[in-house]
PDB file of N, CA and C in Angstrom:
ATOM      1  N   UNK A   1       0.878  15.433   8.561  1.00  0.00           N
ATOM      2  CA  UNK A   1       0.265  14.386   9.322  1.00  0.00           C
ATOM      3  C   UNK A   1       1.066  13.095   9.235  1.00  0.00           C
ATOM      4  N   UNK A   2       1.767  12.577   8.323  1.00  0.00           N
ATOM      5  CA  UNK A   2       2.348  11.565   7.892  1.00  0.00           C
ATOM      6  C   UNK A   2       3.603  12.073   8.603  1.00  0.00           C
ATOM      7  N   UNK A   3       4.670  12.907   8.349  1.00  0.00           N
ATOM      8  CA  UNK A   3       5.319  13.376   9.308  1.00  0.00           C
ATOM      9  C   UNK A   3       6.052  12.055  10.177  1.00  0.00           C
ATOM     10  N   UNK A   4       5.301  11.751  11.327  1.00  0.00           N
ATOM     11  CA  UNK A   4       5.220  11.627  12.279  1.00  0.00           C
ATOM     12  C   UNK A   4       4.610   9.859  12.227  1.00  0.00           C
ATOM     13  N   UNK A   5       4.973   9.472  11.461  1.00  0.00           N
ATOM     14  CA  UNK A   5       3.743   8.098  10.685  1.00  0.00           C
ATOM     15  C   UNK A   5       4.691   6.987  11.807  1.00  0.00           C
ATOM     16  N   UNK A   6       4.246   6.006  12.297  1.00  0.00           N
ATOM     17  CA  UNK A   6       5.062   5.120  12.878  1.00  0.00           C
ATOM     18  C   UNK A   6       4.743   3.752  12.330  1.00  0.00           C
ATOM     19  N   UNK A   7       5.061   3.259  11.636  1.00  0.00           N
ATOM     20  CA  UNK A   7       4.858   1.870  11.125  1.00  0.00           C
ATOM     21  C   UNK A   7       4.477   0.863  12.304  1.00  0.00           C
ATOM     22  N   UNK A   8       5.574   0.733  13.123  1.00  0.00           N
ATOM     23  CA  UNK A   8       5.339  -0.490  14.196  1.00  0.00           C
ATOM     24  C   UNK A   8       4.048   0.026  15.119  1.00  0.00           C
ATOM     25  N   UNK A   9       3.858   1.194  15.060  1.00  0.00           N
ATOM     26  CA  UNK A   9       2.311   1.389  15.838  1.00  0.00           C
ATOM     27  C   UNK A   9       1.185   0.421  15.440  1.00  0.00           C
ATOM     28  N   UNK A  10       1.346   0.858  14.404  1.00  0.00           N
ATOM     29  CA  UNK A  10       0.145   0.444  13.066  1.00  0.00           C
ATOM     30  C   UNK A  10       0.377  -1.032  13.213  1.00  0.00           C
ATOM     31  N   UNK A  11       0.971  -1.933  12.907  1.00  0.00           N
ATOM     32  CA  UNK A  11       1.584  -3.088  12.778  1.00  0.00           C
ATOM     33  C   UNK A  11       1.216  -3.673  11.782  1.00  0.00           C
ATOM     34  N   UNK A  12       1.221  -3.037  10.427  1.00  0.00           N
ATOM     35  CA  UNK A  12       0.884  -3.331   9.199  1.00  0.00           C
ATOM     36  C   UNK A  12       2.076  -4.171   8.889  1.00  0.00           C
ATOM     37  N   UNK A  13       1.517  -5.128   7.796  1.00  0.00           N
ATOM     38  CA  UNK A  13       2.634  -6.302   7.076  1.00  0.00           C
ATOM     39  C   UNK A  13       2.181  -6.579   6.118  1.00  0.00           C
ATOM     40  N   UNK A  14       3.173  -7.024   5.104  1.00  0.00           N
ATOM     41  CA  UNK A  14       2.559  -7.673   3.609  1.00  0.00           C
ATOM     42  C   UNK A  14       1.842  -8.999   3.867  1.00  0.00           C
ATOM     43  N   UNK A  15       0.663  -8.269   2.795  1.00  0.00           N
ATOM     44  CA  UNK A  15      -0.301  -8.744   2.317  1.00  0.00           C
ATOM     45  C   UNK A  15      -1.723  -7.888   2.971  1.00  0.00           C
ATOM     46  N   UNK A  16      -1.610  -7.333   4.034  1.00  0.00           N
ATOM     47  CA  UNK A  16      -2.620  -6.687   4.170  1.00  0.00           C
ATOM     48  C   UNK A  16      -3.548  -5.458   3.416  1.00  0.00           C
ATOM     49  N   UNK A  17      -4.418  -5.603   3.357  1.00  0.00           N
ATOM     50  CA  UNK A  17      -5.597  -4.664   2.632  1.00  0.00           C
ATOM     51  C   UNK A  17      -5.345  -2.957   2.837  1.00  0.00           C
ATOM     52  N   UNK A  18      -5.272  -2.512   2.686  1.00  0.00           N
ATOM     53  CA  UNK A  18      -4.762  -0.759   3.217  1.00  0.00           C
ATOM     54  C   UNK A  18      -5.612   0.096   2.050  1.00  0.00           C
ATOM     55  N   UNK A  19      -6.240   1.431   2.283  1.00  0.00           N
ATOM     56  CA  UNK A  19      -6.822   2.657   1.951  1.00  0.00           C
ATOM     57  C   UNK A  19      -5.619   3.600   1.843  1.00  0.00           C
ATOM     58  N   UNK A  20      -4.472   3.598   0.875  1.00  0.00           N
ATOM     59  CA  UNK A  20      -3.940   4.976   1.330  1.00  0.00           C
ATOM     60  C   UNK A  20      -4.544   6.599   0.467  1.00  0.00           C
ATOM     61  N   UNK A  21      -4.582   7.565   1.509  1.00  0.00           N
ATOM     62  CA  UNK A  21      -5.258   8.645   0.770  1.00  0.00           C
ATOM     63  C   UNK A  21      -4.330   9.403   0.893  1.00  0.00           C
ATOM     64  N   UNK A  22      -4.307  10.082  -0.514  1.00  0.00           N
ATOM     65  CA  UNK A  22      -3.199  10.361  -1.089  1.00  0.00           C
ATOM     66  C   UNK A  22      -3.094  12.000  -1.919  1.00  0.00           C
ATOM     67  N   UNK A  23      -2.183  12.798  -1.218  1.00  0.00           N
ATOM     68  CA  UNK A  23      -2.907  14.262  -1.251  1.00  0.00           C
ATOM     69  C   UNK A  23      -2.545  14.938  -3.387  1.00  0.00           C
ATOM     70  N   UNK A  24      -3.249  15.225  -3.606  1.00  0.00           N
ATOM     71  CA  UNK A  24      -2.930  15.584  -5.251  1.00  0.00           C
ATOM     72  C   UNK A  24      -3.233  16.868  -5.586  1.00  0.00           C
ATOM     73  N   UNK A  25      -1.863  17.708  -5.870  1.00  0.00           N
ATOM     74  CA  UNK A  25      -1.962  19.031  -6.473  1.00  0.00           C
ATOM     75  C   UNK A  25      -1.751  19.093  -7.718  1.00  0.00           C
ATOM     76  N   UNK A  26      -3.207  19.517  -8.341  1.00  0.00           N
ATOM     77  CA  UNK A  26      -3.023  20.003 -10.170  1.00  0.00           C
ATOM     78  C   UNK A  26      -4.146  21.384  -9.446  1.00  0.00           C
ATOM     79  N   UNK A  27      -3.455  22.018 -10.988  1.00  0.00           N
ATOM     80  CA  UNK A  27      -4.326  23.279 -11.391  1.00  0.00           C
ATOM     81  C   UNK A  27      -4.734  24.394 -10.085  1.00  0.00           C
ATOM     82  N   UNK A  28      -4.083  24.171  -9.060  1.00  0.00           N
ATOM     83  CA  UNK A  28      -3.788  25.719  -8.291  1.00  0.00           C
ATOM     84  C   UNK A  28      -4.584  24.884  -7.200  1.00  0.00           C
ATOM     85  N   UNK A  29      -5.169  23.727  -6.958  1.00  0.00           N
ATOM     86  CA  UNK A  29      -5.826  23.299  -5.946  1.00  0.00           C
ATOM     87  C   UNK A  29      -5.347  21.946  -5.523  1.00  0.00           C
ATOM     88  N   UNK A  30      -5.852  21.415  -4.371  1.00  0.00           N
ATOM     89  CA  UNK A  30      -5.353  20.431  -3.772  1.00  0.00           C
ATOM     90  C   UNK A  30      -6.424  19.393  -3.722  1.00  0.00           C
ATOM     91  N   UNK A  31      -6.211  17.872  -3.659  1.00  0.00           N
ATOM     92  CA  UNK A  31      -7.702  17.117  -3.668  1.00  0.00           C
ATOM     93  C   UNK A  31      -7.071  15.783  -3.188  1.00  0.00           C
ATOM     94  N   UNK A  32      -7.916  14.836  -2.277  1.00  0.00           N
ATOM     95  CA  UNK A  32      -7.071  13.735  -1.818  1.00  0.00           C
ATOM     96  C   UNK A  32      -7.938  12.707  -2.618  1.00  0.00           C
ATOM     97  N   UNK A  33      -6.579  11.533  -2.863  1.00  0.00           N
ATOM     98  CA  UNK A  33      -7.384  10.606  -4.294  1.00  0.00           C
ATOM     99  C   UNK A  33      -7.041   9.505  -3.060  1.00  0.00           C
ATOM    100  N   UNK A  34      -8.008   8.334  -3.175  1.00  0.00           N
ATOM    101  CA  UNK A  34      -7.677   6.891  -2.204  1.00  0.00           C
ATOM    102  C   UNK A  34      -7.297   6.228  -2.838  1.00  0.00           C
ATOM    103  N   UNK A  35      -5.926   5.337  -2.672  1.00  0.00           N
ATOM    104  CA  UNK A  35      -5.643   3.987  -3.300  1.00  0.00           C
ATOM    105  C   UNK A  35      -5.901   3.064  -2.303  1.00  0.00           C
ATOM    106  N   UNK A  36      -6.776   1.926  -2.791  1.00  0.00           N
ATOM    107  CA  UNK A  36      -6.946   0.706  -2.170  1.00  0.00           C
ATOM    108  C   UNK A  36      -6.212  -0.440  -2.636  1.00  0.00           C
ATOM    109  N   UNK A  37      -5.768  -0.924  -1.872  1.00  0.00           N
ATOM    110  CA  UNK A  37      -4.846  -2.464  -2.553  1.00  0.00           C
ATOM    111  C   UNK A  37      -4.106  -3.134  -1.354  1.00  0.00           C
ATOM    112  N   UNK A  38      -3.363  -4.123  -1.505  1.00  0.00           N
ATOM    113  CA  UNK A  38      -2.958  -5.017  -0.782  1.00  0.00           C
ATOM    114  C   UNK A  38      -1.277  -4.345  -0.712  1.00  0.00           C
ATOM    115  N   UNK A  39      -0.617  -4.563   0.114  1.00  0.00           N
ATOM    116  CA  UNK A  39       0.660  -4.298   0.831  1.00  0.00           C
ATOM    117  C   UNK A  39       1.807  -5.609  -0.205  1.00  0.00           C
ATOM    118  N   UNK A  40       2.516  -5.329  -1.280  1.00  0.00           N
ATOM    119  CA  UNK A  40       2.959  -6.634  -1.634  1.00  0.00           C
ATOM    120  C   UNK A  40       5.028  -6.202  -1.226  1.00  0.00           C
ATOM    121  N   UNK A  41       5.058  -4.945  -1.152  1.00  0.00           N
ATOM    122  CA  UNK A  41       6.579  -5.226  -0.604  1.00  0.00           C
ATOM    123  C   UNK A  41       6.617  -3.878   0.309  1.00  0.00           C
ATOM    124  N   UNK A  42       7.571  -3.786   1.636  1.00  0.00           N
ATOM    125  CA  UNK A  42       8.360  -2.981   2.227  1.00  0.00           C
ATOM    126  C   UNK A  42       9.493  -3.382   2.130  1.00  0.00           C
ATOM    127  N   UNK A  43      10.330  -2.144   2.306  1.00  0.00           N
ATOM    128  CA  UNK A  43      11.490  -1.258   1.603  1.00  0.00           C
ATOM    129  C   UNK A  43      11.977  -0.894   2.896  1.00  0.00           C
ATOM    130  N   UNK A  44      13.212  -1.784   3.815  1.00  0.00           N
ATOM    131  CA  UNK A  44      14.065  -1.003   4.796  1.00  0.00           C
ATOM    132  C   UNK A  44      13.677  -1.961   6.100  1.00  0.00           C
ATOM    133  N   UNK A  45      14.379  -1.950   6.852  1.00  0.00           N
ATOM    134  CA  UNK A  45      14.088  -2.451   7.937  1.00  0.00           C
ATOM    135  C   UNK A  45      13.693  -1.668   9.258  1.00  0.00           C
ATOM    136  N   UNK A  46      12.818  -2.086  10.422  1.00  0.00           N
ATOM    137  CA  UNK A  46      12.261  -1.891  11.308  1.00  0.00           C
ATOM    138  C   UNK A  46      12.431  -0.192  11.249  1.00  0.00           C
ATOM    139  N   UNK A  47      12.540   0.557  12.554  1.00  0.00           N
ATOM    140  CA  UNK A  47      13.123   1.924  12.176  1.00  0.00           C
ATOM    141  C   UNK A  47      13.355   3.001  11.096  1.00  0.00           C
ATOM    142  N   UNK A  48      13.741   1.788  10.093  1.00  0.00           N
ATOM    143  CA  UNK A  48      13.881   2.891   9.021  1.00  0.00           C
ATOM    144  C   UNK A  48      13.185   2.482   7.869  1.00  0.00           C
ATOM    145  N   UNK A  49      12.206   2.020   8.095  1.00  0.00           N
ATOM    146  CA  UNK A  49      11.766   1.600   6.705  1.00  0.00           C
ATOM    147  C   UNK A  49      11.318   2.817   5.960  1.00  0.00           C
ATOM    148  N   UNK A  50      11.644   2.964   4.481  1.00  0.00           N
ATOM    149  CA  UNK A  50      11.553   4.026   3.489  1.00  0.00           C
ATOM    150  C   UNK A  50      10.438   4.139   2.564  1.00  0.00           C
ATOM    151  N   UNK A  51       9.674   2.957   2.063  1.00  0.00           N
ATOM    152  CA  UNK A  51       8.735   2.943   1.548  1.00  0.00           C
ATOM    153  C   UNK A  51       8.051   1.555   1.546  1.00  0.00           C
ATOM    154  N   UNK A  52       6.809   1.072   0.772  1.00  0.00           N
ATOM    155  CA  UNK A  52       5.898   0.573   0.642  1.00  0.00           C
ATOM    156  C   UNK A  52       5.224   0.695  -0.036  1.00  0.00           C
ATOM    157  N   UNK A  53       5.111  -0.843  -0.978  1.00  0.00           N
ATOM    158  CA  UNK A  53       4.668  -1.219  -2.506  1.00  0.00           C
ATOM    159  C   UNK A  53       2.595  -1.053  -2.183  1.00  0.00           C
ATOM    160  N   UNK A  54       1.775  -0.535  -3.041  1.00  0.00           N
ATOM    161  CA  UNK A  54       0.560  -0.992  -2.816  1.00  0.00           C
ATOM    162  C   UNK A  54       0.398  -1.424  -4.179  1.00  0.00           C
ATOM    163  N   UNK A  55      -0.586  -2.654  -4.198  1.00  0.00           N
ATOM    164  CA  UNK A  55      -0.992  -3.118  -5.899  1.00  0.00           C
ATOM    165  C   UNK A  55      -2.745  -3.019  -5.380  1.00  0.00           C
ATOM    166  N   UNK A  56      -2.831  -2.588  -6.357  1.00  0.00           N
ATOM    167  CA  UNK A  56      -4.584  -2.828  -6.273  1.00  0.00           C
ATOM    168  C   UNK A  56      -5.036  -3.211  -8.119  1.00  0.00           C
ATOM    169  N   UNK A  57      -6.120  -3.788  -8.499  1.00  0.00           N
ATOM    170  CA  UNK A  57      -6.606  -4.350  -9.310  1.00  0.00           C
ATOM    171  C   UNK A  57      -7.693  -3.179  -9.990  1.00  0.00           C
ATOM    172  N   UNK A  58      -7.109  -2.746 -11.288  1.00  0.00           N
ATOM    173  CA  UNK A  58      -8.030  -1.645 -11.518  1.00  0.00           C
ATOM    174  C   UNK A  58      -8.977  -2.334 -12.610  1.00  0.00           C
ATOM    175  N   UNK A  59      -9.685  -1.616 -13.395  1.00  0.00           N
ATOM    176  CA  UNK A  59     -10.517  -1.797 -14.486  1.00  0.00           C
ATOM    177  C   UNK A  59     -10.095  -2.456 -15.303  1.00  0.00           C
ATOM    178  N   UNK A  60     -11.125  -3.629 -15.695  1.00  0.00           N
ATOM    179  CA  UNK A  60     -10.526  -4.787 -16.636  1.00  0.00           C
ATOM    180  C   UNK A  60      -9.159  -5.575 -16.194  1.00  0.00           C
ATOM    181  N   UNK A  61      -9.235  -6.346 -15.020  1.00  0.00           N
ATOM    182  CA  UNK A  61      -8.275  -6.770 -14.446  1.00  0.00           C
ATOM    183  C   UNK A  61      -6.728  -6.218 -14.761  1.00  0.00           C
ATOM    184  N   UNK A  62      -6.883  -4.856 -15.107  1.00  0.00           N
ATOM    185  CA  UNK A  62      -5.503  -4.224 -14.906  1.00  0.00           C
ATOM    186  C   UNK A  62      -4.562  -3.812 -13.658  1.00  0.00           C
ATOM    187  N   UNK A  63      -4.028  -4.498 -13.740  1.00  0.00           N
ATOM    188  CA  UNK A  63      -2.591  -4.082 -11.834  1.00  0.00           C
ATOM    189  C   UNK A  63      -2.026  -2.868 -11.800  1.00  0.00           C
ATOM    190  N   UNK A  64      -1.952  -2.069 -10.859  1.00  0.00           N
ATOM    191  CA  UNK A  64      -1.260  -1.161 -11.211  1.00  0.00           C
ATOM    192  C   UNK A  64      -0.991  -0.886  -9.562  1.00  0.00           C
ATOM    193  N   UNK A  65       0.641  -0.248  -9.768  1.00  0.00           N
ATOM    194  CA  UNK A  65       1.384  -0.424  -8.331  1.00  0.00           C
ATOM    195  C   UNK A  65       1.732   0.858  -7.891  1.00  0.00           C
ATOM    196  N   UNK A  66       1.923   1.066  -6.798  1.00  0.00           N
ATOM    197  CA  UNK A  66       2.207   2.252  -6.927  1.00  0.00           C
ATOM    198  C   UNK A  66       3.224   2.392  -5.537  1.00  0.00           C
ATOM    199  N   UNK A  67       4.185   3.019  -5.652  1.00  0.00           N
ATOM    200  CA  UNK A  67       5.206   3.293  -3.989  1.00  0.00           C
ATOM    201  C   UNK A  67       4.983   4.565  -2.940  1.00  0.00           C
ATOM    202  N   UNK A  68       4.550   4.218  -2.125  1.00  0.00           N
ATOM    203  CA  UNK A  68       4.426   5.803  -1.436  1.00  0.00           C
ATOM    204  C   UNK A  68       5.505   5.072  -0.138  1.00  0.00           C
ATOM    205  N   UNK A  69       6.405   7.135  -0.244  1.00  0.00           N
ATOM    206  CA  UNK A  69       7.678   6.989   0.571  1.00  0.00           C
ATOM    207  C   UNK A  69       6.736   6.972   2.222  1.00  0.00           C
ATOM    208  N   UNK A  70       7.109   6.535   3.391  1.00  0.00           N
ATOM    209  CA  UNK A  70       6.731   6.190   4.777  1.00  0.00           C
ATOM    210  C   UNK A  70       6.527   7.984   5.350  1.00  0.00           C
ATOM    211  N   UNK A  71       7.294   8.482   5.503  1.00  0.00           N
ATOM    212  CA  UNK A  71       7.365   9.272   5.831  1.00  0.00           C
ATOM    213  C   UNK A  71       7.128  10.946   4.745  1.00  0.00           C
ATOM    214  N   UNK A  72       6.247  10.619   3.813  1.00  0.00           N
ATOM    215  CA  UNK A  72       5.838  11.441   2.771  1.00  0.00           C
ATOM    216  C   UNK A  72       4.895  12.478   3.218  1.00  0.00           C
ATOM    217  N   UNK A  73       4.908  13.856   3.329  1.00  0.00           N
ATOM    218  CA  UNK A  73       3.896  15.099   3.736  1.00  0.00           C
ATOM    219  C   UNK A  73       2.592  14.753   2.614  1.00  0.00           C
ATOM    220  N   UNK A  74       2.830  13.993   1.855  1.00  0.00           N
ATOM    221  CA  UNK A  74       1.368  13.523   0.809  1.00  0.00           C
ATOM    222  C   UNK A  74       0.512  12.955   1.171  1.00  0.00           C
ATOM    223  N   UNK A  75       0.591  11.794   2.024  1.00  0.00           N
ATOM    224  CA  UNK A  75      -0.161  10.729   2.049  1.00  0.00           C
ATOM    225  C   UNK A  75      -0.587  11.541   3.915  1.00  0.00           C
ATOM    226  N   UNK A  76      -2.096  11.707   3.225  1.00  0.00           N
ATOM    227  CA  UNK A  76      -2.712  12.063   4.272  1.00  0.00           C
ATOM    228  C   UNK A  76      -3.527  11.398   5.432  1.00  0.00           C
ATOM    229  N   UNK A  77      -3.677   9.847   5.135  1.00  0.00           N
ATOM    230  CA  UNK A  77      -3.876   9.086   5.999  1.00  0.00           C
ATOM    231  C   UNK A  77      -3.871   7.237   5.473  1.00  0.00           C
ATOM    232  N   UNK A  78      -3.664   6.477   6.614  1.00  0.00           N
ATOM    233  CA  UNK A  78      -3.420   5.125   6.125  1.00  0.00           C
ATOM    234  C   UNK A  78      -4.410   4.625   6.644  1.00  0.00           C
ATOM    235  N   UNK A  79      -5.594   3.967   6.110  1.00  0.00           N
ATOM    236  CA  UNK A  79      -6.167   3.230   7.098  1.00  0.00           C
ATOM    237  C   UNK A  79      -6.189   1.598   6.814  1.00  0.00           C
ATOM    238  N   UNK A  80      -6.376   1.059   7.921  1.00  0.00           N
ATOM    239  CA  UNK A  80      -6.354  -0.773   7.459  1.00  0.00           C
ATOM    240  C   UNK A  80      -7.455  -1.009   7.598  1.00  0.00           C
ATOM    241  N   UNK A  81      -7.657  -2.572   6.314  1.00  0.00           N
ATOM    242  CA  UNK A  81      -8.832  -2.891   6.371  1.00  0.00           C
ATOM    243  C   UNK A  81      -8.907  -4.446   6.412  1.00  0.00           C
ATOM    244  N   UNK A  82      -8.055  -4.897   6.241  1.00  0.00           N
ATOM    245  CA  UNK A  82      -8.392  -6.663   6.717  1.00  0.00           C
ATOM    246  C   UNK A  82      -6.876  -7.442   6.310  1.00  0.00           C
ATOM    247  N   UNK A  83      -6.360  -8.218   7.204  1.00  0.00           N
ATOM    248  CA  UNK A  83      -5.492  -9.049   7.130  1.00  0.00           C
ATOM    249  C   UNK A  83      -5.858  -9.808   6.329  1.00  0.00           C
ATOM    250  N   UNK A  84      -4.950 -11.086   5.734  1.00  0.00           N
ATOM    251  CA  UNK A  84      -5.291 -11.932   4.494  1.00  0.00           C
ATOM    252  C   UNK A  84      -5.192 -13.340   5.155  1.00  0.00           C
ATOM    253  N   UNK A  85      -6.236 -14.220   4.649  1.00  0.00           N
ATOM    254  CA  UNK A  85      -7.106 -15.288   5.117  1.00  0.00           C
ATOM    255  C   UNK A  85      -5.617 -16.096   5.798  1.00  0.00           C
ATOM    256  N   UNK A  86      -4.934 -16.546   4.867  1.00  0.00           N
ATOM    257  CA  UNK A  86      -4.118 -17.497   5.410  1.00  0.00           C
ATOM    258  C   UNK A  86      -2.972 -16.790   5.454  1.00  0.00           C
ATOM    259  N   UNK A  87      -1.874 -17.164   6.344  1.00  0.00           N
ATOM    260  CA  UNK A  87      -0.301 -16.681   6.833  1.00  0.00           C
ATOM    261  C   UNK A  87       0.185 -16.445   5.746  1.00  0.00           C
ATOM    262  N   UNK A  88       0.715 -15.050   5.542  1.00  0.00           N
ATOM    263  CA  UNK A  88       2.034 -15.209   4.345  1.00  0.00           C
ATOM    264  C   UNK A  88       3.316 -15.463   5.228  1.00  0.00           C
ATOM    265  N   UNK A  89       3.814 -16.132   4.055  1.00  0.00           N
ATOM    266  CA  UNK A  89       5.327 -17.032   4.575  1.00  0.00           C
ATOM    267  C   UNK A  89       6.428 -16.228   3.497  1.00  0.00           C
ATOM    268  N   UNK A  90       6.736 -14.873   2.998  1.00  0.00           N
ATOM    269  CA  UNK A  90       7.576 -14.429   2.082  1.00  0.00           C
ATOM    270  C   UNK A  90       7.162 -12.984   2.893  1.00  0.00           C
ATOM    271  N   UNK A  91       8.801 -12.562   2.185  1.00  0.00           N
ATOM    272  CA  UNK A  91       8.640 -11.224   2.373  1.00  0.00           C
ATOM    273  C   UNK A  91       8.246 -10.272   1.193  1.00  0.00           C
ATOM    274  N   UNK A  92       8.288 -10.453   0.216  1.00  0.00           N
ATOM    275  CA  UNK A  92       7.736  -9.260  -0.870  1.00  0.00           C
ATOM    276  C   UNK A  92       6.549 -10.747  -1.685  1.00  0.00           C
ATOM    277  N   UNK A  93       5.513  -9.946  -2.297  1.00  0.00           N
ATOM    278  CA  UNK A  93       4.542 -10.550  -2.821  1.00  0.00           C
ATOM    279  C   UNK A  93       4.852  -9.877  -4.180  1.00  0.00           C
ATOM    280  N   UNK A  94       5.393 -10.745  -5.094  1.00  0.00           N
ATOM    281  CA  UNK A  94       6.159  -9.895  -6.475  1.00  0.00           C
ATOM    282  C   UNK A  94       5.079 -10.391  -7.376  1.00  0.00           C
ATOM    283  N   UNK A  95       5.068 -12.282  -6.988  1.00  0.00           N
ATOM    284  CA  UNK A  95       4.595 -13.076  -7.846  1.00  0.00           C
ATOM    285  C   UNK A  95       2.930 -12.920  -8.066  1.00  0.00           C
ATOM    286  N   UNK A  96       2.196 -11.553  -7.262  1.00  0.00           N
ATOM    287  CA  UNK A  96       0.695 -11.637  -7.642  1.00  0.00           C
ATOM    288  C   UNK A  96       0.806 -11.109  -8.717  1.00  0.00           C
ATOM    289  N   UNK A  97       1.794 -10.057  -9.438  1.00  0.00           N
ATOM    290  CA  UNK A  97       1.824  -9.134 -10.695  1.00  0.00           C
ATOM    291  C   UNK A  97       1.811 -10.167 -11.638  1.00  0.00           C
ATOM    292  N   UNK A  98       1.925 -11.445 -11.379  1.00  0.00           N
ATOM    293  CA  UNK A  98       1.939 -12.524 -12.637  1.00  0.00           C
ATOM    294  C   UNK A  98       0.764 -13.129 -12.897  1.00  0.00           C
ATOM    295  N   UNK A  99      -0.053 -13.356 -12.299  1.00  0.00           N
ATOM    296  CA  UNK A  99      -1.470 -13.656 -12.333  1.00  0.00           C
ATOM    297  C   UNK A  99      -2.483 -13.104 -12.137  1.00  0.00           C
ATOM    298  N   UNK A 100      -3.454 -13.653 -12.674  1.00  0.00           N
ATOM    299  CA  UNK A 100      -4.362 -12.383 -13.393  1.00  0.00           C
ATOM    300  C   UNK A 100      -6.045 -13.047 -12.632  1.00  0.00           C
ATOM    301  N   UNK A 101      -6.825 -12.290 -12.614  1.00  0.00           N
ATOM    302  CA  UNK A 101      -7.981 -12.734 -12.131  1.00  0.00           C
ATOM    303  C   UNK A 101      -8.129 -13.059 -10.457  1.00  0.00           C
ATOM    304  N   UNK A 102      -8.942 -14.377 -10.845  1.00  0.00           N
ATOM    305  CA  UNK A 102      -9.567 -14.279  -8.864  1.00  0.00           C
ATOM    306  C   UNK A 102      -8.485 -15.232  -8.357  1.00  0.00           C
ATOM    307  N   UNK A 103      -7.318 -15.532  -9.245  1.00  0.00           N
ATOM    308  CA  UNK A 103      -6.278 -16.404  -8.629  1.00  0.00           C
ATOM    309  C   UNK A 103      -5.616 -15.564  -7.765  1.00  0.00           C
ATOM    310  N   UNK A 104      -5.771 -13.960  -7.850  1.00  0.00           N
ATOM    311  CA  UNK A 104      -5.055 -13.246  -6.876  1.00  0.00           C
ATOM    312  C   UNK A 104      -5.317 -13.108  -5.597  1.00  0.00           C
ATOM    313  N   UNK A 105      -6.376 -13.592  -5.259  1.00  0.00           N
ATOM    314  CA  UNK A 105      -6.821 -13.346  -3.960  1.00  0.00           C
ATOM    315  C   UNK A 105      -6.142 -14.296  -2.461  1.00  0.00           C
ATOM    316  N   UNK A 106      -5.417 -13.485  -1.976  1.00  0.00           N
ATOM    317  CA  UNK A 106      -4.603 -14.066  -0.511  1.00  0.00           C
ATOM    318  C   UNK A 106      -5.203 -14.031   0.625  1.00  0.00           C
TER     319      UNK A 106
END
């Protein structure tokens, strides 16, 4: 399904909110896990972009990041869920991994 994924369709950009569901084989079976988090870097330009950073905020204000490649047979669907209040003006969002709490919120 991803396959075939077109970024500029979508017109996703950093900082936006994203669901990616994400296909996981243990123990002879298959099961799709969702990561939710914000978009803080892409990897490649227009055409070819190769991957895309997600950070989401787990238990006990722990960060944890994770890269899924663009064109990956894993990631079984992307969905968006809300642009971020005010304009980002940068291209990678490195500097939220440095702060901790509700200062993260863009």
């Amino acid at each position: 399904m991803a396959n075939n994924f077109n970024w500029n369709k979508h017109q996703f950009s950093i900082g936006d909110l994203v669901n990616v569901d994400y296909l996981i084989k243990e123990k002879g079976r298959e099961r799709i896990q969702p990561f939710r988090g914000r978009i803080i870097a892409i990897k490649g330009k227009s055409s070819r972009e190769k991957t895309f950073t997600v950070r989401k905020i787990a238990v006990d204000n722990i960060g944890v990041e994770r890269i899924f490649p663009v064109n990956s047979p894993a990631i079984a669907n992307i969905k968006f869920l809300s642009k971020p209040k005010k304009r980002i003006k940068r291209a990678k969002l490195y500097y939220l991994g440095k702060i901790n709490g509700k200062k993260t919120k863009i």
